[in-house]
Protein backbone atom coordinates (compact mmCIF):
# COMPACT_ATOMS: atom_id res chain seq x y z
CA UNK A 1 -42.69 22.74 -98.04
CA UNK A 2 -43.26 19.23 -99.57
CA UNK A 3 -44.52 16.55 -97.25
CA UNK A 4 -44.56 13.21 -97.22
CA UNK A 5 -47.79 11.82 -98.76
CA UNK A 6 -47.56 7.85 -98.95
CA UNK A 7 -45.81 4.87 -100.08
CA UNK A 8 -46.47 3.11 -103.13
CA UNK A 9 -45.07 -0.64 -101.79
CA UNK A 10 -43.88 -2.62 -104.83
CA UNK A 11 -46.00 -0.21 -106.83
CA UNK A 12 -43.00 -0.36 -110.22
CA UNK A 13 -40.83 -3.14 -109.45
CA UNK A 14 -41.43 -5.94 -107.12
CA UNK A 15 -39.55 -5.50 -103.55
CA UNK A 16 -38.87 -1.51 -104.27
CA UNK A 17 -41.17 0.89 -102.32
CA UNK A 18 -41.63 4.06 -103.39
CA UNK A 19 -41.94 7.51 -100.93
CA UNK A 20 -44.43 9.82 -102.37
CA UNK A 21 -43.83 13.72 -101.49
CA UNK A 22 -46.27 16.49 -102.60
CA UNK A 23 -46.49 20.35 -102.57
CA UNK A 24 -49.68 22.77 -102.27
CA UNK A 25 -48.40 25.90 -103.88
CA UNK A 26 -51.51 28.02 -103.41
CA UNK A 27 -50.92 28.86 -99.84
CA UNK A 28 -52.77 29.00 -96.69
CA UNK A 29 -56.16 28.63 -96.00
CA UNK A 30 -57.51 31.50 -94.41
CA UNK A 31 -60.02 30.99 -90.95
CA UNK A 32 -62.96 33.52 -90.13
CA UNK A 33 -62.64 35.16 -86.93
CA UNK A 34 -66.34 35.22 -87.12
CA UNK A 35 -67.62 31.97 -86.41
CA UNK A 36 -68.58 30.06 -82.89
CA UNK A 37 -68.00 26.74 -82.47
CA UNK A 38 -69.87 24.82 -79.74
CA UNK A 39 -70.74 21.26 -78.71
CA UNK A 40 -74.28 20.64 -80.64
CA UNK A 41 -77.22 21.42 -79.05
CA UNK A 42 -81.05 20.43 -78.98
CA UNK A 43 -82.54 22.39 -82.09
CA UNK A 44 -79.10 21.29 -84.35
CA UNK A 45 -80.20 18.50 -85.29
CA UNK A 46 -81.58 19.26 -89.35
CA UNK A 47 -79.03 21.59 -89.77
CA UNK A 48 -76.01 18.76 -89.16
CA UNK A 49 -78.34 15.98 -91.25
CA UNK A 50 -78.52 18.84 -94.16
CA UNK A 51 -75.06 18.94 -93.98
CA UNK A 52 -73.97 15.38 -93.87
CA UNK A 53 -76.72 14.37 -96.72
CA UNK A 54 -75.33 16.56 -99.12
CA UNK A 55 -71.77 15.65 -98.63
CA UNK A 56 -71.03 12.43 -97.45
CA UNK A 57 -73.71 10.23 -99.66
CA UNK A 58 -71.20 11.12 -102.74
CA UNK A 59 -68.08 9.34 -100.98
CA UNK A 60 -69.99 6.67 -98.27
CA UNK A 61 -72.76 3.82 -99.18
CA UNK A 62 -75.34 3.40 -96.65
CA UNK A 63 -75.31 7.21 -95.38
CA UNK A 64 -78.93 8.43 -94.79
CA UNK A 65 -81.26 9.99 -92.57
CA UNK A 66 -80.48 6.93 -90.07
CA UNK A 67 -76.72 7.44 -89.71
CA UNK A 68 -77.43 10.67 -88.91
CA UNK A 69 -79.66 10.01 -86.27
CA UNK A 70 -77.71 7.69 -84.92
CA UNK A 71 -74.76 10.00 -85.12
CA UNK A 72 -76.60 12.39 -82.96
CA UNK A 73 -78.01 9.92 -80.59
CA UNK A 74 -74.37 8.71 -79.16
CA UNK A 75 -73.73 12.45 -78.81
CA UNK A 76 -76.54 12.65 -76.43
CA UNK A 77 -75.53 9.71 -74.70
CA UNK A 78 -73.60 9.52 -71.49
CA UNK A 79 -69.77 8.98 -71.62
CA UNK A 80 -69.02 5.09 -71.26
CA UNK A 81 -67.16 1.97 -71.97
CA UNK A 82 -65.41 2.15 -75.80
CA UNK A 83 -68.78 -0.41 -76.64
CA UNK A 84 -71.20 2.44 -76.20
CA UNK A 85 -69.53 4.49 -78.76
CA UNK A 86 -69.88 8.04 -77.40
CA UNK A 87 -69.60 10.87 -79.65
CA UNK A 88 -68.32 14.57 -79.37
CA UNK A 89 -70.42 16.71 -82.24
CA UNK A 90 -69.19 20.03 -82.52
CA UNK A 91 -70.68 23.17 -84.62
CA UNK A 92 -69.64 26.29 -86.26
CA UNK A 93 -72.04 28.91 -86.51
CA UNK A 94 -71.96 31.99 -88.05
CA UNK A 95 -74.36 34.82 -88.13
CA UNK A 96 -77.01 32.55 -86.12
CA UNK A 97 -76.66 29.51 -88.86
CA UNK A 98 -74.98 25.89 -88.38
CA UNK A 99 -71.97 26.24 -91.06
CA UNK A 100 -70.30 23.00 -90.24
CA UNK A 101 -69.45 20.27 -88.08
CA UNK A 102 -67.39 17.69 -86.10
CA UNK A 103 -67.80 14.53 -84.69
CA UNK A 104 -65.00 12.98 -82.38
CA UNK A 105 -64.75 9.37 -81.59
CA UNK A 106 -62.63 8.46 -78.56
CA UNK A 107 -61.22 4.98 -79.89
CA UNK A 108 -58.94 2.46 -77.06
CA UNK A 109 -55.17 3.91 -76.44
CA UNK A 110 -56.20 7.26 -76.15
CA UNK A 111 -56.88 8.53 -79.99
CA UNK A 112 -59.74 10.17 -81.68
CA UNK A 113 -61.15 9.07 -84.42
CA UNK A 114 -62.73 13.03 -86.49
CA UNK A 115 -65.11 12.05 -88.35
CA UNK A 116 -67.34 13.36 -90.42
CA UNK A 117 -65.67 17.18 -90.63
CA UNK A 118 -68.05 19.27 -92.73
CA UNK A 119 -68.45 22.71 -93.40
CA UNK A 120 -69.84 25.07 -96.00
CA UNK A 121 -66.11 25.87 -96.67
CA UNK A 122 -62.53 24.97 -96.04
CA UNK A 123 -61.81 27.62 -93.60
CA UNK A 124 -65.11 26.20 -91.69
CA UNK A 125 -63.68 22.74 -91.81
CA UNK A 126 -59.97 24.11 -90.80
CA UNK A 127 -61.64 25.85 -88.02
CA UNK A 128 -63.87 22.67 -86.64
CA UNK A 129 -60.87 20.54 -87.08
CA UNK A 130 -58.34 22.61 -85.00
CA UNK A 131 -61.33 22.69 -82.59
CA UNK A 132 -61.58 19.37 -81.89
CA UNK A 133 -57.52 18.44 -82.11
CA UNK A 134 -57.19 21.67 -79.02
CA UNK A 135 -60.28 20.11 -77.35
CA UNK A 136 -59.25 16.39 -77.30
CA UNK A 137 -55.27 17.48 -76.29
CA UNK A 138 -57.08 19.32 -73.26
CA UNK A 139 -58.80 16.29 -72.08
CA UNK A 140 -55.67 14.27 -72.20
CA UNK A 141 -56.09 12.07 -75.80
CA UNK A 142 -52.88 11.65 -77.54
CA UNK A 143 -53.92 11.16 -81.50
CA UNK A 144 -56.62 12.25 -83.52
CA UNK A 145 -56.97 11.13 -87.17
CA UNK A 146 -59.12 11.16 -90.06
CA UNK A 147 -60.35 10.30 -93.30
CA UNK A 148 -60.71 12.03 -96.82
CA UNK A 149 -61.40 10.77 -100.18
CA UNK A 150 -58.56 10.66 -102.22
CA UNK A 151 -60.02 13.25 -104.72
CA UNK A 152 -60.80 15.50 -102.18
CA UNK A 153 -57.70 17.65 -102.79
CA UNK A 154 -58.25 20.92 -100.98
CA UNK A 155 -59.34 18.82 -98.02
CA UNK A 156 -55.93 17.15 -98.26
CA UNK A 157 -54.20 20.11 -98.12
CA UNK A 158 -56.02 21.66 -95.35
CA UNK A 159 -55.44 18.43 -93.17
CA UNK A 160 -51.38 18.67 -94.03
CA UNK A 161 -51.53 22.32 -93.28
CA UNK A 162 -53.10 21.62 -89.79
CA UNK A 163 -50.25 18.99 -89.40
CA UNK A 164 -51.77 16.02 -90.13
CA UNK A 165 -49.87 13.22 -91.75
CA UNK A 166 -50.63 10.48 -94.59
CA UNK A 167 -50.58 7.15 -92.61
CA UNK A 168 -52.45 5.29 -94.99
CA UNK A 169 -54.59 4.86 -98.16
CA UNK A 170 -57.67 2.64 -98.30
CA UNK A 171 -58.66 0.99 -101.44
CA UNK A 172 -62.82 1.63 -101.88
CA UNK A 173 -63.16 1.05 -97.83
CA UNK A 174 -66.97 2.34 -97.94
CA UNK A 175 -67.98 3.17 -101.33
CA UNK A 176 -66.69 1.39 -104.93
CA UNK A 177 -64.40 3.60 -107.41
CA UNK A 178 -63.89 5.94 -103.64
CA UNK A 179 -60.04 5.55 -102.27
CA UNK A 180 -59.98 7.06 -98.57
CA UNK A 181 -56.45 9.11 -97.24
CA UNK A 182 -56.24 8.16 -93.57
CA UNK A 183 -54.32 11.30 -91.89
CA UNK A 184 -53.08 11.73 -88.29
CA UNK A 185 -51.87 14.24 -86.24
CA UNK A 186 -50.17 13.25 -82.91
CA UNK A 187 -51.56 15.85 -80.12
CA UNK A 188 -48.61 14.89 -77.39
C-alpha cells in the first residue's frame, strides 16, 4: 500500500537522495452514483466562478473574477493550434446543482494538463477527475497530470488512489508560503 511520494535530492547529506514513501490508512474514497457529469454549458457559468473563488484564491495569487472568465472563454472557443489554449470544462451536478468541476488543457506531446479540479467534496473531485482521465484516453492523449498544494492532504490521497504519481514538488510556484505536488497518471 505505500507509494512512492518524492525525492528529497541532497536533502541530509550532500550527494545522497532520499526516496520518500507514504501510506493513507483511512481507506477509499467513496463516489456517488448520483451525480452527472457533462461538458459545461451556457447558464454554468456563476456556479464554476463560485466554486473556483472560494477555493483556489487560498492557494493561487492573481485568481479572480477574470481568470475565471477567461477560463470559460477558451472553453467556448474552437479547438486550435496549442497557442489558442483550448479548454475542456467539465461539471458534476447533482440534484439540478453544479457540485464541481474540471478543466483539461491539451499541452504539445499529447498530455493534459487537469486543472483546476473542484468539487464540494472529495468523492465529487474523484468523480470529475476519473472523468476527464476516461475522456482524454478516448480521444487518444497519453498523460494527464495535475497540481495540489502540498497541504492539501486528502486531495493527495485521492490523486494516488486514482493512480496518479508524485513527479514533482514546486517550491511557492504561484502563491508565497504555498508548495504545489505535481502528480501524473500515464493513460496508455
Amino acid at each position: 500500500g505505500f507509494v512512492r511520494e518524492g525525492y528529497l535530492a541532497s536533502h541530509y547529506k550532500e550527494g545522497m537522495t532520499e526516496v520518500v514513501f507514504g501510506l493513507f490508512p483511512e481507506g477509499p474514497i467513496e463516489v456517488s452514483k448520483e451525480m452527472l457529469i457533462r461538458p459545461l454549458q451556457i447558464g454554468d457559468d456563476s456556479s464554476v466562478e463560485a466554486i473556483a473563488l472560494a477555493y483556489l484564491p487560498r492557494f493561487y495569487d492573481e485568481i479572480d473574477t477574470r481568470f475565471v472568465t477567461n477560463m470559460i472563454a477558451a472553453h467556448r472557443q474552437a479547438e486550435g493550434s496549442y497557442a489558442t489554449k483550448h479548454k475542456f470544462i467539465f461539471v458534476a451536478e447533482a440534484s439540478s446543482r453544479i457540485v464541481g468541476f474540471v478543466t483539461g488543457t491539451p499541452k504539445r506531446g499529447g498530455s493534459v494538463k487537469l486543472f483546476p479540479a473542484l468539487g464540494s467534496s472529495p468523492s465529487v473531485e474523484k468523480a470529475l477527475l476519473t472523468h476527464a482521465a476516461d475522456y482524454f484516453q478516448r480521444a487518444g492523449k497519453r498523460k494527464v497530470y495535475t497540481f495540489v498544494p502540498s497541504t492539501e492532504t486528502i486531495r493527495l490521497r485521492m490523486c494516488l488512489e486514482l493512480g496518479f504519481k508524485t513527479e514533482e514538488i514546486l517550491l511557492e510556484p504561484y502563491k508565497p508560503g504555498v508548495n504545489e505536488v505535481g502528480l501524473g497518471k500515464l493513460l496508455v
